[in-house]
C-alpha atoms as a PDB file:
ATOM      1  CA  UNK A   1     115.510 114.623 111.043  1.00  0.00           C
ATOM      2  CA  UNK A   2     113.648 117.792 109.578  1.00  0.00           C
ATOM      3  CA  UNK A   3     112.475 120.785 111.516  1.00  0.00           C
ATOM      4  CA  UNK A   4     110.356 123.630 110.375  1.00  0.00           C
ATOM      5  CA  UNK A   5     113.334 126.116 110.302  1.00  0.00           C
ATOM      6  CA  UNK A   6     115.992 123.729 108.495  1.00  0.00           C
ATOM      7  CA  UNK A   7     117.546 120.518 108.468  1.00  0.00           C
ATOM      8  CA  UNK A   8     118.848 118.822 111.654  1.00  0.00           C
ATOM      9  CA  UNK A   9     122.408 119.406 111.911  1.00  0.00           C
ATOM     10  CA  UNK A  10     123.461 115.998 112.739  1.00  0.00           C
ATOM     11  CA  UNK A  11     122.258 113.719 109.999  1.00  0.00           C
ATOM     12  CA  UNK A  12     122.558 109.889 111.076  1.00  0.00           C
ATOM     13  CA  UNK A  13     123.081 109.766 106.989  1.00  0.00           C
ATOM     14  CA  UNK A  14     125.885 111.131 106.835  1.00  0.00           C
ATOM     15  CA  UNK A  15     129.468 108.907 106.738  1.00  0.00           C
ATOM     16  CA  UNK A  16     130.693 110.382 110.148  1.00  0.00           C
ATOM     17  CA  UNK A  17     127.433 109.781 112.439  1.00  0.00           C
ATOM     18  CA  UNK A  18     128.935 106.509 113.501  1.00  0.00           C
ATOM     19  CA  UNK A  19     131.763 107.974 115.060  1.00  0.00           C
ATOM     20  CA  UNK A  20     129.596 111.100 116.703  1.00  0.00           C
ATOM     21  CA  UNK A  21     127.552 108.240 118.279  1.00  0.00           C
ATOM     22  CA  UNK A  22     130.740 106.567 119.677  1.00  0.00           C
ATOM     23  CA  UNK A  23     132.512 110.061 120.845  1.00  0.00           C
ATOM     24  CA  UNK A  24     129.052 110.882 122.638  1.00  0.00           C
ATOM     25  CA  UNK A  25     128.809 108.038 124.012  1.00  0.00           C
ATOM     26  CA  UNK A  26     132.181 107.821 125.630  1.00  0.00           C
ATOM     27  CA  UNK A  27     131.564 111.346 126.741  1.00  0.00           C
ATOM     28  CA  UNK A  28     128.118 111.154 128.250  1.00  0.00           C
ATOM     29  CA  UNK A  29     127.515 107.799 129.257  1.00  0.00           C
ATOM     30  CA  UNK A  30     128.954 107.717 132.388  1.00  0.00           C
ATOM     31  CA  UNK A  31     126.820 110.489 134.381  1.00  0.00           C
ATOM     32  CA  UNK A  32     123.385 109.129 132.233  1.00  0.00           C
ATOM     33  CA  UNK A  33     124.386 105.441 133.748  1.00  0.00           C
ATOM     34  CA  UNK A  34     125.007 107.586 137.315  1.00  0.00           C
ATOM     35  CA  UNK A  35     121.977 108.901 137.420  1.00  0.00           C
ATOM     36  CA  UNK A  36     119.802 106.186 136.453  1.00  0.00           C
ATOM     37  CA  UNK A  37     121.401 103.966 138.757  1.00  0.00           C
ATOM     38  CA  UNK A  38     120.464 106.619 141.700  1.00  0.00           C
ATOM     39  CA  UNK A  39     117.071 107.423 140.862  1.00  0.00           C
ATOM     40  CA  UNK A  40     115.274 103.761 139.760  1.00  0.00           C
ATOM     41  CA  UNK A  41     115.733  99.680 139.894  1.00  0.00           C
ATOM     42  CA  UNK A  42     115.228  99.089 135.870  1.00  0.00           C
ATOM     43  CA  UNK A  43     114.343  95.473 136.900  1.00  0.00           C
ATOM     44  CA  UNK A  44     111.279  94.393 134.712  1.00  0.00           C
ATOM     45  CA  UNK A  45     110.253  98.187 133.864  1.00  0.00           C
ATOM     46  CA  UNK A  46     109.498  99.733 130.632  1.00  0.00           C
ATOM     47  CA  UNK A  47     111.417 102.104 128.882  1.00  0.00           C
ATOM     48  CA  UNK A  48     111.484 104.260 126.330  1.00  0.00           C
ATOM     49  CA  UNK A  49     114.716 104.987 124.399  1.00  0.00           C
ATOM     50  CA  UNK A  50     114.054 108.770 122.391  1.00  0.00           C
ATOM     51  CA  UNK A  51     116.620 109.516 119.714  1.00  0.00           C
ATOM     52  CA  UNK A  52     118.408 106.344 120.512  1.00  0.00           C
ATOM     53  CA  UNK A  53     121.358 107.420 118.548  1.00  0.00           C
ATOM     54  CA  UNK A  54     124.224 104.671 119.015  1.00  0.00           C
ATOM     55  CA  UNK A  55     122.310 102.527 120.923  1.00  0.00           C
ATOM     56  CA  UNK A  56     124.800 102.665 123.772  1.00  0.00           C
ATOM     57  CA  UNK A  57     121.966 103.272 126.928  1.00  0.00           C
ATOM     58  CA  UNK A  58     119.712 101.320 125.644  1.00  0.00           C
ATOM     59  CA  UNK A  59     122.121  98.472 125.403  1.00  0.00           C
ATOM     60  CA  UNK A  60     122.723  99.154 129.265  1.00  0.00           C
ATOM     61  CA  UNK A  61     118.965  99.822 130.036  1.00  0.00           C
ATOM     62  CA  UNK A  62     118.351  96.392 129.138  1.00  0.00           C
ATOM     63  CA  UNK A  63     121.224  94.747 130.843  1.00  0.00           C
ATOM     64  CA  UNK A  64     119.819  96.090 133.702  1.00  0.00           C
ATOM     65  CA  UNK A  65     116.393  93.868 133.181  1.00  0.00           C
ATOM     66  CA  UNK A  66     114.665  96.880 131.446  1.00  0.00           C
ATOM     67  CA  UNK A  67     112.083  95.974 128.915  1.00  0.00           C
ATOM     68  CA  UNK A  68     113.488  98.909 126.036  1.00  0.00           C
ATOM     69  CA  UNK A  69     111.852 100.003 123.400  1.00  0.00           C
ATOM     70  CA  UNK A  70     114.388 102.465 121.466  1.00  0.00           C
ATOM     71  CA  UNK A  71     113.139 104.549 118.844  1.00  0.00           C
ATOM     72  CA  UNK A  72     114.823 107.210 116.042  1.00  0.00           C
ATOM     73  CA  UNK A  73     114.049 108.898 112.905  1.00  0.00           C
ATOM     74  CA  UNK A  74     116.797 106.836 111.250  1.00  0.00           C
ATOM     75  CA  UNK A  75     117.444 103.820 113.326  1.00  0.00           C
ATOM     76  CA  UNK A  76     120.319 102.588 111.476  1.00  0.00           C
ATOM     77  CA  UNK A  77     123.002 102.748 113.367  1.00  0.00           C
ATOM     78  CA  UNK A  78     121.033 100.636 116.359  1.00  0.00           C
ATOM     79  CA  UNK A  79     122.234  97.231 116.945  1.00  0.00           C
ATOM     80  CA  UNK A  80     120.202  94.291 116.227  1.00  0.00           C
ATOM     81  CA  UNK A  81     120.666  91.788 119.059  1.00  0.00           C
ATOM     82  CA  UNK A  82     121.347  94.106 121.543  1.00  0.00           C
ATOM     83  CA  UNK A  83     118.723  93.255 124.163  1.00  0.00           C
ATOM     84  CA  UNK A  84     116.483  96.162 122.729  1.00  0.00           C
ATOM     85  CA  UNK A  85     113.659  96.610 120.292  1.00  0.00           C
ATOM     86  CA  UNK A  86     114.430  99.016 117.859  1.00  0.00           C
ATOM     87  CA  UNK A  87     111.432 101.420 115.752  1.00  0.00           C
ATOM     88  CA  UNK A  88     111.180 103.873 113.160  1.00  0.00           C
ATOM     89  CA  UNK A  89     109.698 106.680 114.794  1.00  0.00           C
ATOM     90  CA  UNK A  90     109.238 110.572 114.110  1.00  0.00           C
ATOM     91  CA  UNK A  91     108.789 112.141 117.774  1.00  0.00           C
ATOM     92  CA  UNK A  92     107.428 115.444 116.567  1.00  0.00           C
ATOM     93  CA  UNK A  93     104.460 113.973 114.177  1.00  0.00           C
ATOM     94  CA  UNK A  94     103.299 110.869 115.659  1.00  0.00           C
ATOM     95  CA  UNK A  95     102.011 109.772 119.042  1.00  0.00           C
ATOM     96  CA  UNK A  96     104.567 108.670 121.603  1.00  0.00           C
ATOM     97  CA  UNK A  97     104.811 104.871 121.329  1.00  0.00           C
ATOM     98  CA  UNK A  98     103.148 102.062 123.477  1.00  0.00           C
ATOM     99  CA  UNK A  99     102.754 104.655 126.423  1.00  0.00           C
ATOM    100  CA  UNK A 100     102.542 104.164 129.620  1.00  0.00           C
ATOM    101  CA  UNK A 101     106.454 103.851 130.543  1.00  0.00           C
ATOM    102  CA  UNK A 102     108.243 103.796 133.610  1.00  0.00           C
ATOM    103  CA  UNK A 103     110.651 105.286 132.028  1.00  0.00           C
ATOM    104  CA  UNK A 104     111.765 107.672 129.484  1.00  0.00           C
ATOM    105  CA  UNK A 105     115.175 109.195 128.617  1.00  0.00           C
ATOM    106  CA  UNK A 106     115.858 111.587 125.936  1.00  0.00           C
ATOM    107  CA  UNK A 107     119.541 113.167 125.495  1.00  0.00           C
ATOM    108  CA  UNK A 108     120.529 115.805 123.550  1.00  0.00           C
ATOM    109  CA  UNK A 109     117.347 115.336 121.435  1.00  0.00           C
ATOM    110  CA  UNK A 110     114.477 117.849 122.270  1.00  0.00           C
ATOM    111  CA  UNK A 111     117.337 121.071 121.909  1.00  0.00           C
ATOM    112  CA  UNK A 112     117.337 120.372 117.861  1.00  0.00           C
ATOM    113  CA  UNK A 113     113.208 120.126 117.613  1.00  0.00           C
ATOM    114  CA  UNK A 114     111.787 123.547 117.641  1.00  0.00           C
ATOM    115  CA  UNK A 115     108.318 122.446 119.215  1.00  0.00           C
ATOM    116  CA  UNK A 116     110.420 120.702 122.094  1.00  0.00           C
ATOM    117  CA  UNK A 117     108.613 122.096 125.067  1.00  0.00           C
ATOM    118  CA  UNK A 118     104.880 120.268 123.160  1.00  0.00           C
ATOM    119  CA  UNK A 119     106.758 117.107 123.204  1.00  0.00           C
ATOM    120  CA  UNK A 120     108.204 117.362 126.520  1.00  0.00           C
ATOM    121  CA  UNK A 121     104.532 117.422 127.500  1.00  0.00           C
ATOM    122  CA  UNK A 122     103.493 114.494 125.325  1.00  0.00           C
ATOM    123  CA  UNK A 123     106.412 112.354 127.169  1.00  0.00           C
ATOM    124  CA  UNK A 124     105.286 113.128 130.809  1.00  0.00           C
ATOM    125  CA  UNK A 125     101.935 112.532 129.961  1.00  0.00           C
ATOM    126  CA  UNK A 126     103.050 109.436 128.874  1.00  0.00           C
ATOM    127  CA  UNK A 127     104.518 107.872 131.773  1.00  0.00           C
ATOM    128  CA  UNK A 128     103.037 105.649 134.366  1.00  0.00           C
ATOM    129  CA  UNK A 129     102.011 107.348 138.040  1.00  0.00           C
ATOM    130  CA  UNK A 130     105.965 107.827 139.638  1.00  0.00           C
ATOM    131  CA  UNK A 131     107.220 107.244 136.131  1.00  0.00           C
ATOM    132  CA  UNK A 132     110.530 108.860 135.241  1.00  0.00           C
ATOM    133  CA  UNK A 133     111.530 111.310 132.674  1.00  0.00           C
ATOM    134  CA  UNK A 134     115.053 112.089 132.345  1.00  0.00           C
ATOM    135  CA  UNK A 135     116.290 114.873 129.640  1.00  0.00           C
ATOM    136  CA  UNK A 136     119.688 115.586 129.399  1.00  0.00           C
ATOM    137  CA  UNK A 137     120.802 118.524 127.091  1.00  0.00           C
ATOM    138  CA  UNK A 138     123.692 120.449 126.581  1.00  0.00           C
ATOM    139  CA  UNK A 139     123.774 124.470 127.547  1.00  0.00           C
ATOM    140  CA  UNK A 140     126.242 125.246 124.522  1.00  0.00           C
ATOM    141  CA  UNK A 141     125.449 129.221 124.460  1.00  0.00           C
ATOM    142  CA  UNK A 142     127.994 129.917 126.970  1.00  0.00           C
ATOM    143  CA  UNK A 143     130.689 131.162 125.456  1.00  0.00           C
ATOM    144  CA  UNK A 144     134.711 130.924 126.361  1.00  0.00           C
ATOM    145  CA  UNK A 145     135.727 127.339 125.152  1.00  0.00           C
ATOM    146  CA  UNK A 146     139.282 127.526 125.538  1.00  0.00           C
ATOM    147  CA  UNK A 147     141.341 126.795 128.252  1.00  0.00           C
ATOM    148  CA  UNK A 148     144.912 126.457 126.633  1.00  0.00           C
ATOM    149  CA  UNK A 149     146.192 126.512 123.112  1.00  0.00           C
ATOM    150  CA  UNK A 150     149.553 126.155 121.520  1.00  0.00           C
ATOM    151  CA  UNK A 151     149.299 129.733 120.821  1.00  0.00           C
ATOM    152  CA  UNK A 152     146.898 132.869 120.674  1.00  0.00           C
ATOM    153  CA  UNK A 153     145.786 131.974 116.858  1.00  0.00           C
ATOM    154  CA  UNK A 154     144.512 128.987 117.600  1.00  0.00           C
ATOM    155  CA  UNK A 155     142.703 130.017 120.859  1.00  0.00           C
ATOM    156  CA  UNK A 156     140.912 132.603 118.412  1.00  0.00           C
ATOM    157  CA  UNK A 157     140.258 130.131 115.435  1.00  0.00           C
ATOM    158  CA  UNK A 158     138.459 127.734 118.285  1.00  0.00           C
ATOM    159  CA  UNK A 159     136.413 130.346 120.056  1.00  0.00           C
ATOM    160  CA  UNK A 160     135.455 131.484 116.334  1.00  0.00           C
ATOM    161  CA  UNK A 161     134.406 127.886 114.731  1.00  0.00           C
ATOM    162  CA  UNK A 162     132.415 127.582 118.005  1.00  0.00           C
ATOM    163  CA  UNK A 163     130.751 130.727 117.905  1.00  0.00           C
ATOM    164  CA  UNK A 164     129.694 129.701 113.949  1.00  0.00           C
ATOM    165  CA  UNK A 165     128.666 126.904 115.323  1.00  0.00           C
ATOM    166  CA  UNK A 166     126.663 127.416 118.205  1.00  0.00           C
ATOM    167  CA  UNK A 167     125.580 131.349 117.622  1.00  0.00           C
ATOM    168  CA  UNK A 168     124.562 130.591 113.549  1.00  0.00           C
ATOM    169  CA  UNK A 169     124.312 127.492 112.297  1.00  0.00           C
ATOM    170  CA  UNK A 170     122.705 125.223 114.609  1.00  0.00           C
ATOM    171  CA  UNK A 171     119.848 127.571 115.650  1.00  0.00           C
ATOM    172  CA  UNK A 172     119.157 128.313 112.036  1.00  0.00           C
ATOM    173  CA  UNK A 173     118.276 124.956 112.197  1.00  0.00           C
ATOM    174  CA  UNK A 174     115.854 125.272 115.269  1.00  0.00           C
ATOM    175  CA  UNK A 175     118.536 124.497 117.613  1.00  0.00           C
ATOM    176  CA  UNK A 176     118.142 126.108 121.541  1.00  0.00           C
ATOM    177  CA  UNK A 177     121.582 126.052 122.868  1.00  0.00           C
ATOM    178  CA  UNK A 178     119.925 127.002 126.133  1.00  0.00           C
ATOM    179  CA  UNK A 179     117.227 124.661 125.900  1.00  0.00           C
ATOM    180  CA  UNK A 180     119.523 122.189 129.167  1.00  0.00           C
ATOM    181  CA  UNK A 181     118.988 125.373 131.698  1.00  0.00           C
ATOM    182  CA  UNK A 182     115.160 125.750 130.330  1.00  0.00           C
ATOM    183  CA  UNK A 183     114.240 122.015 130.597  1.00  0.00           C
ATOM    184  CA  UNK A 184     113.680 121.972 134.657  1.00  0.00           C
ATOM    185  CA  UNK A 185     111.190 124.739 134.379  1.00  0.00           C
ATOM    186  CA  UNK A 186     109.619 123.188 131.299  1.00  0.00           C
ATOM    187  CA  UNK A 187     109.093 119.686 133.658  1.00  0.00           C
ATOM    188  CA  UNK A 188     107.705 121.933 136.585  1.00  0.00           C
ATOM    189  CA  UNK A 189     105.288 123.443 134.014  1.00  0.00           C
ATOM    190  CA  UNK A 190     104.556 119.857 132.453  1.00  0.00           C
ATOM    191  CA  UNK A 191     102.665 119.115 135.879  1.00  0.00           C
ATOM    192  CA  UNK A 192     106.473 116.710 136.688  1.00  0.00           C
ATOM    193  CA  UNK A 193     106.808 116.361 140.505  1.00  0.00           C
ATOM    194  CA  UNK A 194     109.916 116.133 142.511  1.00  0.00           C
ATOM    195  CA  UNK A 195     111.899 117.369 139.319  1.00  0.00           C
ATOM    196  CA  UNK A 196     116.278 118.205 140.619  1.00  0.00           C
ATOM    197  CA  UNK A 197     119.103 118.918 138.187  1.00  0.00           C
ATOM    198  CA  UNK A 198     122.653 118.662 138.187  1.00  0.00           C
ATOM    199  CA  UNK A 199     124.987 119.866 135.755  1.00  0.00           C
ATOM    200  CA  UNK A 200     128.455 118.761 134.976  1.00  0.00           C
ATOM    201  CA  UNK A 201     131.338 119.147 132.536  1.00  0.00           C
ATOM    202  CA  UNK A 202     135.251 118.644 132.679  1.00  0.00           C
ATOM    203  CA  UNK A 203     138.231 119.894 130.340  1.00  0.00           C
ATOM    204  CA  UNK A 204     138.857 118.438 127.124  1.00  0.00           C
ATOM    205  CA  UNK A 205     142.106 117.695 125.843  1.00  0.00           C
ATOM    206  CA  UNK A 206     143.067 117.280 122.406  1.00  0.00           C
ATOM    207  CA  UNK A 207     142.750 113.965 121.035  1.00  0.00           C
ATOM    208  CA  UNK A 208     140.233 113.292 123.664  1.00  0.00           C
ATOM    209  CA  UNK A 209     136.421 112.517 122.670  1.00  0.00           C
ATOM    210  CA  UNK A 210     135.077 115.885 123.535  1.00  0.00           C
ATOM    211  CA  UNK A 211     138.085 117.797 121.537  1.00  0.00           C
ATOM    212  CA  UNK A 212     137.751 115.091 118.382  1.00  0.00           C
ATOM    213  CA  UNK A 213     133.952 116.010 118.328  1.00  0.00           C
ATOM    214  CA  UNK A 214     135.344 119.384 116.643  1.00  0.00           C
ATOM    215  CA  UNK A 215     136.782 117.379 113.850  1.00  0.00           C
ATOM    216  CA  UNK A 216     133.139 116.011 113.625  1.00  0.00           C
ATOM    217  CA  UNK A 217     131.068 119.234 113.421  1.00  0.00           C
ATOM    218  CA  UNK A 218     133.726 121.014 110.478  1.00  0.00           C
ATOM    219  CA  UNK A 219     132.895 117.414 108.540  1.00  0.00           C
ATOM    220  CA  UNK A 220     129.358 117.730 109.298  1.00  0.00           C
ATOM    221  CA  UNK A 221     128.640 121.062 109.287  1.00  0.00           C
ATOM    222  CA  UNK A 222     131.678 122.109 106.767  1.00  0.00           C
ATOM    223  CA  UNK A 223     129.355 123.992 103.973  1.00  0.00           C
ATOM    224  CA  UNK A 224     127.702 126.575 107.096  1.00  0.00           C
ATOM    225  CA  UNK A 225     130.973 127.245 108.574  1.00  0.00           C
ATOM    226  CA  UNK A 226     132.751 128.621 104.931  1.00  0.00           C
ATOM    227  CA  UNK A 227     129.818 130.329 104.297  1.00  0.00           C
ATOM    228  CA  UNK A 228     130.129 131.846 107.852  1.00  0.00           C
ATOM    229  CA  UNK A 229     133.553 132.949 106.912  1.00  0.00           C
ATOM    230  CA  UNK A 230     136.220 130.261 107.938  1.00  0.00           C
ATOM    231  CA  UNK A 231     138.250 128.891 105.212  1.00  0.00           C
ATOM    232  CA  UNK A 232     139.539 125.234 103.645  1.00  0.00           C
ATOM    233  CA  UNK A 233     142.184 126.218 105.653  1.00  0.00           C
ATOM    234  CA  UNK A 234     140.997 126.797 108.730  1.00  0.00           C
ATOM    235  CA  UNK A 235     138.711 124.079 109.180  1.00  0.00           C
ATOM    236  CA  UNK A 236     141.758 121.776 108.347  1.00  0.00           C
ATOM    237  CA  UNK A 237     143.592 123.286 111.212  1.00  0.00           C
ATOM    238  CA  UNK A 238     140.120 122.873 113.837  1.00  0.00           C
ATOM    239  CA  UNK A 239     140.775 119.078 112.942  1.00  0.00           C
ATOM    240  CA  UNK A 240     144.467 119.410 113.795  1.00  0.00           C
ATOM    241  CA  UNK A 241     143.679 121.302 116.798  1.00  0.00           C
ATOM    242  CA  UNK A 242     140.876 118.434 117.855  1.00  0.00           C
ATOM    243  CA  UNK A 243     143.712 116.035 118.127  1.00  0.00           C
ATOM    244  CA  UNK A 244     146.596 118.603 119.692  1.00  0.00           C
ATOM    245  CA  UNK A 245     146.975 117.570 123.555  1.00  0.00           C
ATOM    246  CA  UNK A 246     148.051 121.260 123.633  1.00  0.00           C
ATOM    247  CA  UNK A 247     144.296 122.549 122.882  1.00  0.00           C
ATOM    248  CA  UNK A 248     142.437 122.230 126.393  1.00  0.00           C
ATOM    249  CA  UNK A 249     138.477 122.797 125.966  1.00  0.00           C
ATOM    250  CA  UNK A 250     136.256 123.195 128.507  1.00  0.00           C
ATOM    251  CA  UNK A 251     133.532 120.612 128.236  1.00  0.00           C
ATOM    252  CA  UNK A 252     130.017 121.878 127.387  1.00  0.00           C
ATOM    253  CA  UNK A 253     127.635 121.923 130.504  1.00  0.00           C
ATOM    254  CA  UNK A 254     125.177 119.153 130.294  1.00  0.00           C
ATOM    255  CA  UNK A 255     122.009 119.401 132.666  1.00  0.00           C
ATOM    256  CA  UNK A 256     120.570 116.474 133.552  1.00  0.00           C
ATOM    257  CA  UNK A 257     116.867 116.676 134.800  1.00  0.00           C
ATOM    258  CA  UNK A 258     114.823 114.294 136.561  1.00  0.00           C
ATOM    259  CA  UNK A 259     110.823 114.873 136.971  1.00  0.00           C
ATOM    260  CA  UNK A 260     108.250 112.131 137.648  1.00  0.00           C
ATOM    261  CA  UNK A 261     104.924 111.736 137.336  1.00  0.00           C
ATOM    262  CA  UNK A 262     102.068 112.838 140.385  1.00  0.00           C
END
């Protein structure tokens, strides 16, 4: 994916993506399923998969009795067979797909694109009357990661690789890492009706998925952070860190917001 500022960060190119899609997966899936289950019966309805990633919810979307239509820049790592159609599609330059839907879920998606609150639009416009739109997003600007550490060094080389990370490289790429505490307003302003967020996170312990996802940013994101200032070094001990029981993260807060169409 391409923005206007940069490159997205998270390539699905790149070697590693497969495992990123697996750690998120195991990380987020459980309060996506949650709220879905609360807030609709999937039985027969369509919906629309944005920056399907792994796959992994629309797998369950259709196991519910969705009809799913999941769509990504680079669709590769999306599972043929799974009970889901899979296309090609760029969100930012081309028409939301097959509209209306019943539903629509987007996660972690619309912080990396920098006109995010346009397509936000373009999605609730594209639902059916009552149609769902759930965006979940991460609020990553909030600093003070670390809980515990083996000892004070490595509590400062973690808060520093996620300051790199989170103050420098990823909006230089048009990232908002406030966009999950902006998204209920942008629904309200989107004309969304009964729209209600709830926000969640948990510690991380080394060796965990949410610790090993550090391991994943230095490999991704490797050339930024020595030109930031960290060293061969240094990233090598994040990835010993990210499997260190020792380490204890606190989770990023993820906002999950529901709005439906008048």
């Amino acid at each position: 994916m391409t923005t206007r500022r940069g490159t997205y960060s998270f390539d699905n190119d790149d070697p590693i993506a497969a495992l990123r899609h697996e750690l998120l997966a195991e990380i987020l899936d459980p309060f996506t399923v949650e709220r879905l289950e609360r807030e609709a019966d999937l039985t027969g309805r369509r919906c629309l998969e944005v920056g399907a990633g792994g796959g992994s919810i629309a797998a369950w979307l259709a196991a519910q009795g969705g009809q799913v239509l999941a769509t990504d820049l680079k669709p590769q790592h999306l599972r043929a067979g799974a009970g889901y159609r899979v296309l090609r599609h760029d969100l930012v330059t081309e028409p939301v797909p097959e509209p209306p839907w019943d539903l629509i879920h987007a996660r972690l998606v619309l912080s990396h694109l920098p006109s995010r609150v346009d397509v936000l639009r373009r999605l609730a416009a594209s639902l059916v009357p009552e149609g769902m739109l759930l965006i979940e997003e991460w609020a990553s600007a909030i600093r003070g990661v670390v809980l515990a550490a083996p000892d004070a060094s490595a509590a400062e080389l973690v808060e520093r690789y996620y300051d790199i990370l989170v103050g420098q490289l990823l909006p230089a790429n048009g990232n908002d890492p406030a966009w999950g505490c902006r998204v209920h307003a942008a629904m309200l302003a989107a004309g969304l009706t009964d729209v209600t967020t709830e926000v969640r996170a948990r510690s991380w312990a080394g060796g965990t998925a949410g610790a090993r996802l550090i391991a994943v940013n230095v490999e991704q994101q490797r050339a930024g952070m020595l030109a930031a200032g960290l060293t061969e070094r240094e990233l090598g001990r994040l990835c010993e860190l990210a499997e260190d029981p020792r380490l204890v993260v606190r989770g990023i807060l993820t906002y999950s917001t529901v709005g439906h169409r008048a």
